[in-house]
PDB file of N, CA and C in Angstrom:
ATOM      1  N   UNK A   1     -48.155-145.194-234.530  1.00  0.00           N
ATOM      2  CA  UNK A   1     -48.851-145.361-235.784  1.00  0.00           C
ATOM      3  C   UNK A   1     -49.175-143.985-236.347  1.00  0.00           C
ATOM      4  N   UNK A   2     -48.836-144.039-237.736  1.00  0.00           N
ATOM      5  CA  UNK A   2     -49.118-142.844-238.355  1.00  0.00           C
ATOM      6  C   UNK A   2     -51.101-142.567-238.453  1.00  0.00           C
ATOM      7  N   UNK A   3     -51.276-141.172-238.202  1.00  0.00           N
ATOM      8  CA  UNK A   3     -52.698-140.963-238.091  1.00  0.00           C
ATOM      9  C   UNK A   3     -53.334-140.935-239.326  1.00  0.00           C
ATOM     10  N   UNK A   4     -54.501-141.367-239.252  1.00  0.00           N
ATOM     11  CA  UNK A   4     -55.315-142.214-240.580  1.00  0.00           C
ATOM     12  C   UNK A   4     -54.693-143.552-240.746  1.00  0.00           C
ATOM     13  N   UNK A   5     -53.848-144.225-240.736  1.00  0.00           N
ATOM     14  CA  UNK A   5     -52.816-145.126-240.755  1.00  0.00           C
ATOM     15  C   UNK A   5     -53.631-146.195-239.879  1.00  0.00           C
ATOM     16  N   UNK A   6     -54.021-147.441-240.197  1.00  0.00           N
ATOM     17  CA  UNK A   6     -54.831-148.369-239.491  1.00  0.00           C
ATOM     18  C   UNK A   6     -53.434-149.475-240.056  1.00  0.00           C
ATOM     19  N   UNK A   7     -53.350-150.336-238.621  1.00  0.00           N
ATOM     20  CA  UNK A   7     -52.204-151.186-238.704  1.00  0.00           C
ATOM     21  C   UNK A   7     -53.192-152.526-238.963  1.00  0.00           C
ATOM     22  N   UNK A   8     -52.711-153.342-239.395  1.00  0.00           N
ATOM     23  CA  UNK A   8     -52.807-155.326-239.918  1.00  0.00           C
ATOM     24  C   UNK A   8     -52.668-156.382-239.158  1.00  0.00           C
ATOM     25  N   UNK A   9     -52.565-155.842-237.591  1.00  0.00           N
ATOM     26  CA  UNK A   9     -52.178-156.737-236.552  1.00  0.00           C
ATOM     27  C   UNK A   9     -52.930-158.006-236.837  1.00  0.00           C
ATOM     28  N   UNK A  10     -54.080-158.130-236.661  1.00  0.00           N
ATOM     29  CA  UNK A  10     -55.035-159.337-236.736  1.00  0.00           C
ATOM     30  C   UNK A  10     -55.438-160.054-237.790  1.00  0.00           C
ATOM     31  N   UNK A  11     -55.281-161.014-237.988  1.00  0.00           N
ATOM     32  CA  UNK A  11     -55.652-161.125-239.653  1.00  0.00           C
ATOM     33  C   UNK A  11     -56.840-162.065-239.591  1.00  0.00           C
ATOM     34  N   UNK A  12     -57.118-163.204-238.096  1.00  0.00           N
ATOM     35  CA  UNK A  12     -58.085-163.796-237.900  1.00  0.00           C
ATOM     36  C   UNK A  12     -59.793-162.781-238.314  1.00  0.00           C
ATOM     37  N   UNK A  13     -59.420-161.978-237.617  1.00  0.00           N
ATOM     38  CA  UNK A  13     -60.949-160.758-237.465  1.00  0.00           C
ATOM     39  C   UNK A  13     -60.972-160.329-238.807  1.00  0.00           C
ATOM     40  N   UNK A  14     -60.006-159.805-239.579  1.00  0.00           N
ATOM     41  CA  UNK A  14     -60.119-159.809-241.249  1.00  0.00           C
ATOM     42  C   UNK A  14     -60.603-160.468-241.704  1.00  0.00           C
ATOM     43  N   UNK A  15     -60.479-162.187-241.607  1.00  0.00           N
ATOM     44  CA  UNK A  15     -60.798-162.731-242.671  1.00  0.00           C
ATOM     45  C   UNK A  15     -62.114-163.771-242.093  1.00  0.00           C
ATOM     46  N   UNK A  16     -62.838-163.251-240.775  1.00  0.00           N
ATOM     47  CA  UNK A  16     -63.969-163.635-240.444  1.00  0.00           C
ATOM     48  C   UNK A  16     -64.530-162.404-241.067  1.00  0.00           C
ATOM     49  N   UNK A  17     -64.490-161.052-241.116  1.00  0.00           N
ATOM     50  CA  UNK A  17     -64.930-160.593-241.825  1.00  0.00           C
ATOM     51  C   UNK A  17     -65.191-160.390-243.194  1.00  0.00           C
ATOM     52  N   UNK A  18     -64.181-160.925-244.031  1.00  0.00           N
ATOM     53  CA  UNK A  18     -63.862-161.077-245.459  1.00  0.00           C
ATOM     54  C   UNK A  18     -65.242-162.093-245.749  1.00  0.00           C
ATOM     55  N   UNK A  19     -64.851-163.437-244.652  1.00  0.00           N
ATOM     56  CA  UNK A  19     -66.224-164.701-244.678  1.00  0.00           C
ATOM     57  C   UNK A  19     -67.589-163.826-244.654  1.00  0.00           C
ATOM     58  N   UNK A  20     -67.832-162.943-243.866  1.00  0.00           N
ATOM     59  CA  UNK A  20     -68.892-162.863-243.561  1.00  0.00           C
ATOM     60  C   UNK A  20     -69.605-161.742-244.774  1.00  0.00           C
ATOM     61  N   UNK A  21     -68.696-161.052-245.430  1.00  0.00           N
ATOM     62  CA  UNK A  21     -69.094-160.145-246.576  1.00  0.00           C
ATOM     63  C   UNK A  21     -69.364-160.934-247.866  1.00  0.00           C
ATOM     64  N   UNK A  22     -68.443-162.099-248.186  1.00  0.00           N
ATOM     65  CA  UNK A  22     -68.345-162.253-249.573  1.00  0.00           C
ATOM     66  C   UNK A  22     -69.554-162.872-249.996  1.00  0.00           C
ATOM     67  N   UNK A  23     -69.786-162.993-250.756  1.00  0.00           N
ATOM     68  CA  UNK A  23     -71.658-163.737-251.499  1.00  0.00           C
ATOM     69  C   UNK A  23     -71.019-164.997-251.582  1.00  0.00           C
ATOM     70  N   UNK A  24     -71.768-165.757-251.526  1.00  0.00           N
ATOM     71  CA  UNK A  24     -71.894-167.184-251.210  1.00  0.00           C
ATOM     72  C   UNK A  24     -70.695-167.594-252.722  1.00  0.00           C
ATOM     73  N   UNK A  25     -69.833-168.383-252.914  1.00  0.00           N
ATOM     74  CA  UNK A  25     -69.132-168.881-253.941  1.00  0.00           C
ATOM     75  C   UNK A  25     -67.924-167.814-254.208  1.00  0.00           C
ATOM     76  N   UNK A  26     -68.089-166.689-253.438  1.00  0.00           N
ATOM     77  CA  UNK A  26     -67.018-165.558-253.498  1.00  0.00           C
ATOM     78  C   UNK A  26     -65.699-165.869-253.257  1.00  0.00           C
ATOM     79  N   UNK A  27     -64.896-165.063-254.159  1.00  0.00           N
ATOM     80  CA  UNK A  27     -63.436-165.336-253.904  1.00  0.00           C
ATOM     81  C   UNK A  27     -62.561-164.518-253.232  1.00  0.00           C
ATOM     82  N   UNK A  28     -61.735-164.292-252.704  1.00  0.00           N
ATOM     83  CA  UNK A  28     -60.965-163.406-251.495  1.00  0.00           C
ATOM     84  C   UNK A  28     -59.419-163.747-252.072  1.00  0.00           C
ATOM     85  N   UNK A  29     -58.796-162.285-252.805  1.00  0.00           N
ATOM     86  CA  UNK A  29     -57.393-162.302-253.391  1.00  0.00           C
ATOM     87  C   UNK A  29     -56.847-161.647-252.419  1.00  0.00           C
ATOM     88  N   UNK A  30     -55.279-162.108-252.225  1.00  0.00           N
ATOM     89  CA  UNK A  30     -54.638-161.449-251.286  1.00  0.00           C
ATOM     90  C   UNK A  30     -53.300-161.104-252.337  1.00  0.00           C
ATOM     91  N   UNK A  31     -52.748-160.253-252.036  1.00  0.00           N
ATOM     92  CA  UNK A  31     -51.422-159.388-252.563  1.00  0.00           C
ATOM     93  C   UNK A  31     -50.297-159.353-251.465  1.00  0.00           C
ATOM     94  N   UNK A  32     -49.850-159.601-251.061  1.00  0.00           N
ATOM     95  CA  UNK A  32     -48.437-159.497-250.146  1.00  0.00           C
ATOM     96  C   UNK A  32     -47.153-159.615-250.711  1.00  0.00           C
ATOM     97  N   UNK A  33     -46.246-158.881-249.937  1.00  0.00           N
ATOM     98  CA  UNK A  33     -45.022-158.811-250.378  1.00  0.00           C
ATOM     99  C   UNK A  33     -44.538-160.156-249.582  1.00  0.00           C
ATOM    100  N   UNK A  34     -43.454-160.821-250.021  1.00  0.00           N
ATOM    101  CA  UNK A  34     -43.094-161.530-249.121  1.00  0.00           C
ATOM    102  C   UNK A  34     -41.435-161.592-249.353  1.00  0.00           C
ATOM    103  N   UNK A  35     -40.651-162.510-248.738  1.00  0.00           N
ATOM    104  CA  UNK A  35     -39.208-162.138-248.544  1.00  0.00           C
ATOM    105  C   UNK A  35     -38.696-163.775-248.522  1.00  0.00           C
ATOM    106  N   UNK A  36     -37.584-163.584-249.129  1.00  0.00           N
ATOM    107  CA  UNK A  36     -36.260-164.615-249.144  1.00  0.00           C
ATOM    108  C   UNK A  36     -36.215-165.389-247.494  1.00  0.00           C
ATOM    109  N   UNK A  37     -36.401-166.777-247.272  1.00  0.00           N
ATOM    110  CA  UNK A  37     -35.519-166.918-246.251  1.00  0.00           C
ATOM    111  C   UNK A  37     -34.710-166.442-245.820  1.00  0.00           C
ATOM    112  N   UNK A  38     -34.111-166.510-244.487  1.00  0.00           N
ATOM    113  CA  UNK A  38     -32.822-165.818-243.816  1.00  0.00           C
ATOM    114  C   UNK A  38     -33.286-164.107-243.903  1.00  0.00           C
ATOM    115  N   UNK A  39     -34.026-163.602-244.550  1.00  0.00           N
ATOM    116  CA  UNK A  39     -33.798-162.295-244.511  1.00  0.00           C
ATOM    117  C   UNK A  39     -35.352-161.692-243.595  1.00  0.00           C
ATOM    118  N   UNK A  40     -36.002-162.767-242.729  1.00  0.00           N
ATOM    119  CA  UNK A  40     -36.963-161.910-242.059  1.00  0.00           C
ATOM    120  C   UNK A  40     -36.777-161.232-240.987  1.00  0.00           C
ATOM    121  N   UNK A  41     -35.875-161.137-240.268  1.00  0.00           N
ATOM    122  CA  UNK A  41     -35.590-160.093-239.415  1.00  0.00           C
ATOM    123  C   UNK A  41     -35.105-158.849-240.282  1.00  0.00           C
ATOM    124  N   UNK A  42     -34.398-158.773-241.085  1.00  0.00           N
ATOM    125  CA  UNK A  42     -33.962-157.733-242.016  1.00  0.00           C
ATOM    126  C   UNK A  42     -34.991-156.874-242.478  1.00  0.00           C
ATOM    127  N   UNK A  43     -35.886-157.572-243.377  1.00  0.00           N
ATOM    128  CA  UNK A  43     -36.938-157.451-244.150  1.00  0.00           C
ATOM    129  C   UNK A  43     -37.941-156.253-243.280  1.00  0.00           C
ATOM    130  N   UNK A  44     -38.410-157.348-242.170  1.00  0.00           N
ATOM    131  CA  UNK A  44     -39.517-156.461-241.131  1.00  0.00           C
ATOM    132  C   UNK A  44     -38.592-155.530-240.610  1.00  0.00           C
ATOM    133  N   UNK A  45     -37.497-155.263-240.123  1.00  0.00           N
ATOM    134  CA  UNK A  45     -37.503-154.517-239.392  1.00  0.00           C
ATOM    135  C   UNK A  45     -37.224-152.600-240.406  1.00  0.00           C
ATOM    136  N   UNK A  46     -36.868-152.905-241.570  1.00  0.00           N
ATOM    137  CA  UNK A  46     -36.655-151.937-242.740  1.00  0.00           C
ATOM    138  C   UNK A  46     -37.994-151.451-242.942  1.00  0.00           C
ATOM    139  N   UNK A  47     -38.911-152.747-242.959  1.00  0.00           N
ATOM    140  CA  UNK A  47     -40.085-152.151-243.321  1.00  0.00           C
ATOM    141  C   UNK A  47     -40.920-151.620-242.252  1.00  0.00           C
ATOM    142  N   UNK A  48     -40.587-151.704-240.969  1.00  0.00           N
ATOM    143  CA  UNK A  48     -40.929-150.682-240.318  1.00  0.00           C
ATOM    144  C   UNK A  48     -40.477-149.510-240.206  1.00  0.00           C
ATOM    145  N   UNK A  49     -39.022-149.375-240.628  1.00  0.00           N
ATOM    146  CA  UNK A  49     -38.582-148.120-240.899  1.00  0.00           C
ATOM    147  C   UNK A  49     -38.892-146.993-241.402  1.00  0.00           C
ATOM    148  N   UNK A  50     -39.672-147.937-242.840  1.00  0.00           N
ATOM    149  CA  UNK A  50     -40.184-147.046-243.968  1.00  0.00           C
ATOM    150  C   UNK A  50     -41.665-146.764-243.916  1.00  0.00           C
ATOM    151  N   UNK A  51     -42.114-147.652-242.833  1.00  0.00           N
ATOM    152  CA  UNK A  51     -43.711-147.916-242.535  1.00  0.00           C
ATOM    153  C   UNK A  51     -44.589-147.868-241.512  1.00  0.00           C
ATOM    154  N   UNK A  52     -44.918-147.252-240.593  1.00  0.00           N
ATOM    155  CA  UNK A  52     -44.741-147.304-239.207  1.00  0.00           C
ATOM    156  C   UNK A  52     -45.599-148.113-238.669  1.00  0.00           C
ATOM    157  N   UNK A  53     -46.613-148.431-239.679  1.00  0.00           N
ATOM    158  CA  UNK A  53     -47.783-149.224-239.572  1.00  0.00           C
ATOM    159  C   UNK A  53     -47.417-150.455-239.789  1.00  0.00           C
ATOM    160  N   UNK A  54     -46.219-151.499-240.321  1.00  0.00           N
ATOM    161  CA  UNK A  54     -46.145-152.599-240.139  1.00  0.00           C
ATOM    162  C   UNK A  54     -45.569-153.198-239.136  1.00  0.00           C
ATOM    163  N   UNK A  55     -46.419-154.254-239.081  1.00  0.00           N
ATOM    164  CA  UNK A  55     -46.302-155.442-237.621  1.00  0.00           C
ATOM    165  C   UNK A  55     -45.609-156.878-238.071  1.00  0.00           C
ATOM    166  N   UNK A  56     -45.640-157.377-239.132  1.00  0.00           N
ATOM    167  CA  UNK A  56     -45.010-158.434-239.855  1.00  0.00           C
ATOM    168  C   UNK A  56     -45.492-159.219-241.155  1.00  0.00           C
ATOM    169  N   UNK A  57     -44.337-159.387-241.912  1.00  0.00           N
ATOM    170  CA  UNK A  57     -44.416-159.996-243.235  1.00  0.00           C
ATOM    171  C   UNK A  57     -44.749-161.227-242.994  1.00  0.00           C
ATOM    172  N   UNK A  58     -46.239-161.747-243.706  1.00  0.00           N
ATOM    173  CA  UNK A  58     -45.945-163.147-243.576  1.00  0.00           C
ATOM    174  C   UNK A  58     -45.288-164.118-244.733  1.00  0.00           C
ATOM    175  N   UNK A  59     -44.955-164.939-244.445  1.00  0.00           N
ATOM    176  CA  UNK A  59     -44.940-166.151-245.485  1.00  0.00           C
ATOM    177  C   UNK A  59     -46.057-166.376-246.522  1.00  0.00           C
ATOM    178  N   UNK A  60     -45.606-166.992-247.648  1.00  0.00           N
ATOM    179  CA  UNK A  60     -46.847-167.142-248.195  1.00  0.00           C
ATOM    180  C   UNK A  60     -47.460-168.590-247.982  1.00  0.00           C
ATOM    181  N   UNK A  61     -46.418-169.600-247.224  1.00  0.00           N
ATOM    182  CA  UNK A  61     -47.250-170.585-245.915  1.00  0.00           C
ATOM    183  C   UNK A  61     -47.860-170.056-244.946  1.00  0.00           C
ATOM    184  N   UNK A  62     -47.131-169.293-244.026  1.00  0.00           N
ATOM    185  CA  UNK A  62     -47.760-168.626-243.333  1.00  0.00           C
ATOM    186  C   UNK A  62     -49.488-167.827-244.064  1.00  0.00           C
ATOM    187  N   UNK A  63     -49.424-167.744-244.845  1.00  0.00           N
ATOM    188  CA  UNK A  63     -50.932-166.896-245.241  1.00  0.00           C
ATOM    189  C   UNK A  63     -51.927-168.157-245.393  1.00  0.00           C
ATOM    190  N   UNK A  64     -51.057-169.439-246.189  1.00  0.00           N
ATOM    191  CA  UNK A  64     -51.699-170.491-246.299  1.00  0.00           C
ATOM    192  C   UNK A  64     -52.482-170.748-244.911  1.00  0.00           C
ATOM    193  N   UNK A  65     -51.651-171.019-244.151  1.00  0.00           N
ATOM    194  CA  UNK A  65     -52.350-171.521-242.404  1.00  0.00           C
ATOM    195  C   UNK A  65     -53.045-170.706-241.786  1.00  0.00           C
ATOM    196  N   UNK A  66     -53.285-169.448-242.177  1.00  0.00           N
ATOM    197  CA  UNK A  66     -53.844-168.672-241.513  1.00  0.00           C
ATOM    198  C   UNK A  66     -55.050-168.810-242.530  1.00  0.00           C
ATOM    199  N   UNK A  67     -55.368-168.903-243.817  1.00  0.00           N
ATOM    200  CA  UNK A  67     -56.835-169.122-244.539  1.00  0.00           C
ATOM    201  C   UNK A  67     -57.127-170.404-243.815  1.00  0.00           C
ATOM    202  N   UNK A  68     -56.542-171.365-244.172  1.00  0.00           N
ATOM    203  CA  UNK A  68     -57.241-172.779-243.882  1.00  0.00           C
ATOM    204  C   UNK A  68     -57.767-172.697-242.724  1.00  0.00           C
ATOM    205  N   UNK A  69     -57.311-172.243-241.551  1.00  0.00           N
ATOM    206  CA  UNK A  69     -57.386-172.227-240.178  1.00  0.00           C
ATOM    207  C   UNK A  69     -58.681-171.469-240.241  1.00  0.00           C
ATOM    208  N   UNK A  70     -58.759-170.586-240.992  1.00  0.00           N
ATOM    209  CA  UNK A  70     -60.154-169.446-240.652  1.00  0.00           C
ATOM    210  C   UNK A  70     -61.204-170.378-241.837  1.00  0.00           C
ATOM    211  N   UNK A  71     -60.929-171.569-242.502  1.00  0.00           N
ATOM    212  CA  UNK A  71     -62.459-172.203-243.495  1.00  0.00           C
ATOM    213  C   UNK A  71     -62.071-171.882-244.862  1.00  0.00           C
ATOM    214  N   UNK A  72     -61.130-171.117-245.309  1.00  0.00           N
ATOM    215  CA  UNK A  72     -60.905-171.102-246.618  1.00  0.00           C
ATOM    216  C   UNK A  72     -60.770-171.887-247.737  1.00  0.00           C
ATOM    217  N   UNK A  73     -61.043-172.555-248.828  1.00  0.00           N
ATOM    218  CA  UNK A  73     -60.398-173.393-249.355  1.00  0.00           C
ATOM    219  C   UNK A  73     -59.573-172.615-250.349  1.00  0.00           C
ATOM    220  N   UNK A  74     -57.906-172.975-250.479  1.00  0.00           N
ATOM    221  CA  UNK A  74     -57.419-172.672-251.495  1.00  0.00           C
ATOM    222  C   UNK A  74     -57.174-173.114-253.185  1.00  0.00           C
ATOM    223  N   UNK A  75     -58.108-171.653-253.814  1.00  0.00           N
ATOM    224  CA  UNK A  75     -57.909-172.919-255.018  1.00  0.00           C
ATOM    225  C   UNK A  75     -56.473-172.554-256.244  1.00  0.00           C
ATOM    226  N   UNK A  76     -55.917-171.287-255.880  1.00  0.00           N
ATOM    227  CA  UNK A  76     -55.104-170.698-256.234  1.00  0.00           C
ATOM    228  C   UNK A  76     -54.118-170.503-255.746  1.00  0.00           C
ATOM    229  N   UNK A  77     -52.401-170.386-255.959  1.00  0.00           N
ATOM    230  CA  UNK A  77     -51.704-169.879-255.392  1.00  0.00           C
ATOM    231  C   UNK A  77     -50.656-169.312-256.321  1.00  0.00           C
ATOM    232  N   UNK A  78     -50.300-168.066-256.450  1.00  0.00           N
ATOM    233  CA  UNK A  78     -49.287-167.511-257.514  1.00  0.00           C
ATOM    234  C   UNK A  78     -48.318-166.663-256.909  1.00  0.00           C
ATOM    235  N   UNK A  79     -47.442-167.013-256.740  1.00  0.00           N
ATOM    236  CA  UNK A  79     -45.651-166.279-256.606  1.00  0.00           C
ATOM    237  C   UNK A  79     -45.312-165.265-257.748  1.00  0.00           C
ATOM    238  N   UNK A  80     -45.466-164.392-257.628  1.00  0.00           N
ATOM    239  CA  UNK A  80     -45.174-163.503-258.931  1.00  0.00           C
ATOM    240  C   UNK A  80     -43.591-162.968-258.664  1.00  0.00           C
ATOM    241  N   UNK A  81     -42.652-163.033-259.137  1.00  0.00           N
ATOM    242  CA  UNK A  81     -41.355-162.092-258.776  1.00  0.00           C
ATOM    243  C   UNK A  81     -41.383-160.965-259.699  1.00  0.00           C
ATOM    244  N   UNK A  82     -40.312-159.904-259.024  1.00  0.00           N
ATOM    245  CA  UNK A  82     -40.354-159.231-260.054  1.00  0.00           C
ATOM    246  C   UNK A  82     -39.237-157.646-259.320  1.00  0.00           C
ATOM    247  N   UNK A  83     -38.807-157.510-260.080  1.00  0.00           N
ATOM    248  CA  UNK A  83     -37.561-156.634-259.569  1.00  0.00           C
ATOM    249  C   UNK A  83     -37.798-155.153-259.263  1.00  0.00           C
ATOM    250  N   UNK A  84     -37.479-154.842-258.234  1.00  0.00           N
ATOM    251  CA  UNK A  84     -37.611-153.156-258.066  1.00  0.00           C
ATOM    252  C   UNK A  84     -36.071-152.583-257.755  1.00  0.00           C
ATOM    253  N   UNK A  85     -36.313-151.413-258.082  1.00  0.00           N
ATOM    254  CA  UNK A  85     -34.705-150.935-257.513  1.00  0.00           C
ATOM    255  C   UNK A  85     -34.785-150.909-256.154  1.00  0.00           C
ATOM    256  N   UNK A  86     -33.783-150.500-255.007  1.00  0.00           N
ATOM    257  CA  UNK A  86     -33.505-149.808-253.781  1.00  0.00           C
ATOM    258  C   UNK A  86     -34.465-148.517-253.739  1.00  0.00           C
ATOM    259  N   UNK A  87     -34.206-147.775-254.364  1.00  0.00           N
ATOM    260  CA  UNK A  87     -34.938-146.450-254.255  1.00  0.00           C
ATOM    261  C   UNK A  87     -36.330-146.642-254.753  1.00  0.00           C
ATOM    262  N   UNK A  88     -36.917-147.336-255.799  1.00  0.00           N
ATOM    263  CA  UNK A  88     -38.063-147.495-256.110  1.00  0.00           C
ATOM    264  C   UNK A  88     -38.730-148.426-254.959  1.00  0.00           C
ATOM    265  N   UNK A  89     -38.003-149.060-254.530  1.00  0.00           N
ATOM    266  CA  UNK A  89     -38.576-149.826-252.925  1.00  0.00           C
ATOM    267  C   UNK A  89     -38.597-149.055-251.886  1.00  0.00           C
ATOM    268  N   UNK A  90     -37.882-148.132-251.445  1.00  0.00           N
ATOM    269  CA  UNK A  90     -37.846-147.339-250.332  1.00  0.00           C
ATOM    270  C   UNK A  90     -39.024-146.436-250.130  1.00  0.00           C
ATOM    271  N   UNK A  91     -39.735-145.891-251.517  1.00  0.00           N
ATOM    272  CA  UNK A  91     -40.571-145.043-251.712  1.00  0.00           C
ATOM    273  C   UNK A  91     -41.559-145.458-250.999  1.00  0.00           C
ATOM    274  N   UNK A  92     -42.508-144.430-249.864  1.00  0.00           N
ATOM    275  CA  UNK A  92     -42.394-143.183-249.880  1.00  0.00           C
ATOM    276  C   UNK A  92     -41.227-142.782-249.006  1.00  0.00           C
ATOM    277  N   UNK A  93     -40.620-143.570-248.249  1.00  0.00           N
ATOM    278  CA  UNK A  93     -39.679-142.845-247.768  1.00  0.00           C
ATOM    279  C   UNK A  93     -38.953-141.738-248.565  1.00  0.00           C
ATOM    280  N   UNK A  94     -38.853-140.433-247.829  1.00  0.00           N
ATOM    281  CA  UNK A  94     -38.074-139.141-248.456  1.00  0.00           C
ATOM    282  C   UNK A  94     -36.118-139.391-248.872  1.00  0.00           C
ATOM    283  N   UNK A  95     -36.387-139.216-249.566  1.00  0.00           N
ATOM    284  CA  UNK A  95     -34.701-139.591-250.067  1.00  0.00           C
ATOM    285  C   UNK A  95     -33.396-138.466-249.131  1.00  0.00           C
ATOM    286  N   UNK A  96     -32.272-139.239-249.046  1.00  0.00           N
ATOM    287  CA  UNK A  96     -31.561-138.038-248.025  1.00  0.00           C
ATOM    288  C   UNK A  96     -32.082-137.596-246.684  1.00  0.00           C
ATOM    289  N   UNK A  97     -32.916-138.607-246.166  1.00  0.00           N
ATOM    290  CA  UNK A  97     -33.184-138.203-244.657  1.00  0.00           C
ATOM    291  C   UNK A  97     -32.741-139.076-243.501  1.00  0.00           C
ATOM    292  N   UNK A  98     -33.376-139.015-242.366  1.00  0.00           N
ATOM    293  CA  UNK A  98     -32.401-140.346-241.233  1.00  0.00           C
ATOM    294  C   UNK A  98     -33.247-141.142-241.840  1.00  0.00           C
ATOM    295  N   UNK A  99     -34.401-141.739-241.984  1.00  0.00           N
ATOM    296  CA  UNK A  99     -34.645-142.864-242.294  1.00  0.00           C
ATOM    297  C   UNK A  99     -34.295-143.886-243.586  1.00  0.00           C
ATOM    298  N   UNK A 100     -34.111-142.876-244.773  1.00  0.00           N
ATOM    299  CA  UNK A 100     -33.227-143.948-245.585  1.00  0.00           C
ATOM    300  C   UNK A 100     -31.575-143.777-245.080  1.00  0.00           C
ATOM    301  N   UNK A 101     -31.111-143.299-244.342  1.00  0.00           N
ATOM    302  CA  UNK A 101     -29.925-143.296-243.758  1.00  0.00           C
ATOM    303  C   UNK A 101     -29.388-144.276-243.291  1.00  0.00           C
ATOM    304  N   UNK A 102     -30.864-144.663-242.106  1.00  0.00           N
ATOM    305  CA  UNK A 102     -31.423-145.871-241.221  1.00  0.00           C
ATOM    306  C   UNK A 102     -31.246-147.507-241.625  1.00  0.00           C
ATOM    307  N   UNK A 103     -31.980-147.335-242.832  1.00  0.00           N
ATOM    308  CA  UNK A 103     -32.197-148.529-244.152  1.00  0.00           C
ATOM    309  C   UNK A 103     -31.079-148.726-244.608  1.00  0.00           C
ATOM    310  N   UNK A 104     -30.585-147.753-245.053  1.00  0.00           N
ATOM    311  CA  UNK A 104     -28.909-147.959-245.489  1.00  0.00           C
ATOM    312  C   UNK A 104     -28.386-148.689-244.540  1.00  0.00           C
ATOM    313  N   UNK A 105     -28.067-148.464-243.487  1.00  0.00           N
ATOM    314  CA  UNK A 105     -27.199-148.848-242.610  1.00  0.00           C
ATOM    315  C   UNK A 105     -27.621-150.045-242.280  1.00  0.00           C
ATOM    316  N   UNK A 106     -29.223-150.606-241.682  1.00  0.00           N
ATOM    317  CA  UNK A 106     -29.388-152.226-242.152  1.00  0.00           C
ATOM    318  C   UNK A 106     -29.147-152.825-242.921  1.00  0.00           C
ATOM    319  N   UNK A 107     -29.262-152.351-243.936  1.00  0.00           N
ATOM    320  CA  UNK A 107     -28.730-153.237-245.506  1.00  0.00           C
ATOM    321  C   UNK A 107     -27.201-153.594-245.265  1.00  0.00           C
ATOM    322  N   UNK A 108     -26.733-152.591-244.568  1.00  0.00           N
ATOM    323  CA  UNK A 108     -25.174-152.620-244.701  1.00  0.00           C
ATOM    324  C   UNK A 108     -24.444-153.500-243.560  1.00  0.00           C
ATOM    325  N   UNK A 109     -25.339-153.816-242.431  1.00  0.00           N
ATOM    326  CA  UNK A 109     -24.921-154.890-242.119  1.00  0.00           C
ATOM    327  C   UNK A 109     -25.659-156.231-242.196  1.00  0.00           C
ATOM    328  N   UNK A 110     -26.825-156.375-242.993  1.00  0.00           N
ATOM    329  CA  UNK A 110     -27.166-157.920-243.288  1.00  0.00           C
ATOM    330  C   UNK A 110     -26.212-158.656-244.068  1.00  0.00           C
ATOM    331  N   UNK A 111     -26.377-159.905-243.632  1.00  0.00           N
ATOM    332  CA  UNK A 111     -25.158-161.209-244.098  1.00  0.00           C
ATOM    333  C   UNK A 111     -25.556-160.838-245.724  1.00  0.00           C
ATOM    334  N   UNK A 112     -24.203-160.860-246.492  1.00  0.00           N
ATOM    335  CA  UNK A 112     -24.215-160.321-247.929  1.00  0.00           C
ATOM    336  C   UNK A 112     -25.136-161.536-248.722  1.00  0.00           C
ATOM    337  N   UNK A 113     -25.076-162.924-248.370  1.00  0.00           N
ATOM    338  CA  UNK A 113     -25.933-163.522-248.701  1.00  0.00           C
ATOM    339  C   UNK A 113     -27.371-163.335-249.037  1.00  0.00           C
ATOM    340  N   UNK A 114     -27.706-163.128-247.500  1.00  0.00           N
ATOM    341  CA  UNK A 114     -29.231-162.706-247.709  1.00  0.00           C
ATOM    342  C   UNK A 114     -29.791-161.271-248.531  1.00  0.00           C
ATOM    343  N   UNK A 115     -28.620-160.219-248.839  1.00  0.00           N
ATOM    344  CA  UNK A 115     -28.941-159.309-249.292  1.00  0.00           C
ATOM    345  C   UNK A 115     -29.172-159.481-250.801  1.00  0.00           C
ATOM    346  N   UNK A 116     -28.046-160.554-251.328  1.00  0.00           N
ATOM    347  CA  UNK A 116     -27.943-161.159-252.700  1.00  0.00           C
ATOM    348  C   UNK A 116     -29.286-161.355-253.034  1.00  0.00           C
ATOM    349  N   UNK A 117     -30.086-162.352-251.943  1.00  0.00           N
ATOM    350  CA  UNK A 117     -31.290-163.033-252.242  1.00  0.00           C
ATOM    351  C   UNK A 117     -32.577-161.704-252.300  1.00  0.00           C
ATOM    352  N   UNK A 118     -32.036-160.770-251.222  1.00  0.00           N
ATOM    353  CA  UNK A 118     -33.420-159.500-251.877  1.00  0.00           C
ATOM    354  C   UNK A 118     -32.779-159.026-252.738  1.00  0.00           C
ATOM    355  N   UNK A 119     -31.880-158.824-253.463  1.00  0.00           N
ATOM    356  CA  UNK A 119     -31.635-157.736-254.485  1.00  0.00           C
ATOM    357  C   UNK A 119     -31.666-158.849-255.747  1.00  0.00           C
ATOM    358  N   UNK A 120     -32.052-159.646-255.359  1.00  0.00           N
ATOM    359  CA  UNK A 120     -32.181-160.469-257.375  1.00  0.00           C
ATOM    360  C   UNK A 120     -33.848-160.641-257.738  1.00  0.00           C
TER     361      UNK A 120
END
C-alpha cells in the first residue's frame, strides 16, 4: 500500500460508522465505479495496477446487500454512464512507463467482447 494511502477492505466497519455519525434522518451517498459483466477479473486486476490501494470493485447489487445487511434503507439508486478515454482513465498512472505497459498488455488479452463492453 502506497503511504498515506488507506485501503477500503471493510466496508461493514464503514458503514457502522457512517450509522453512527449521520443525524438522525441522514442520508449516506455512495459514488463507485462499477464494470460490465464478464469483465471483473479484468477490471480489478488493472485497477490494481494503476492503484495499489484497491481490493475490489463492487457491484452496484453487491453495494445494495452490503447497505441492507448493515440497516440501510434504500431510497435511491442512479447508474450514471458516461465515457472516458483510455488515457483519461489510466490517470494518474504516468504515461510510457511499465505500468501502463502492464494495462496495455491486459487489455490486450481480454476477450474482445468484454473490452467492447468497457470501451462503450
Amino acid at each position: 500500500m502506497q503511504e498515506g494511502r488507506a485501503s477500503f477492505q471493510e466496508h461493514p466497519p464503514f458503514l457502522k460508522e457512517a450509522t453512527r455519525v449521520l443525524c438522525e434522518g441522514g442520508r449516506l451517498g455512495i459514488a463507485d465505479m462499477t464494470f460490465p459483466k464478464g469483465t471483473e477479473a479484468f477490471f480489478n486486476e488493472i485497477e490494481r495496477v494503476r492503484d495499489s490501494s484497491h481490493v475490489k470493485a463492487l457491484t452496484a447489487d453487491e453495494w445494495m446487500e452490503i447497505l441492507k445487511a448493515e440497516g440501510f434503507a434504500i431510497s435511491k439508486v442512479e447508474t450514471i454512464s458516461y465515457y472516458t478515454t483510455f488515457e483519461q482513465w489510466l490517470y494518474p498512472v504516468p504515461t510510457g512507463g511499465d505500468e501502463e505497459s502492464r494495462i496495455r498488455d491486459e487489455r490486450k488479452a481480454l476477450d474482445p467482447t468484454a473490452w467492447e463492453m468497457l470501451a462503450a
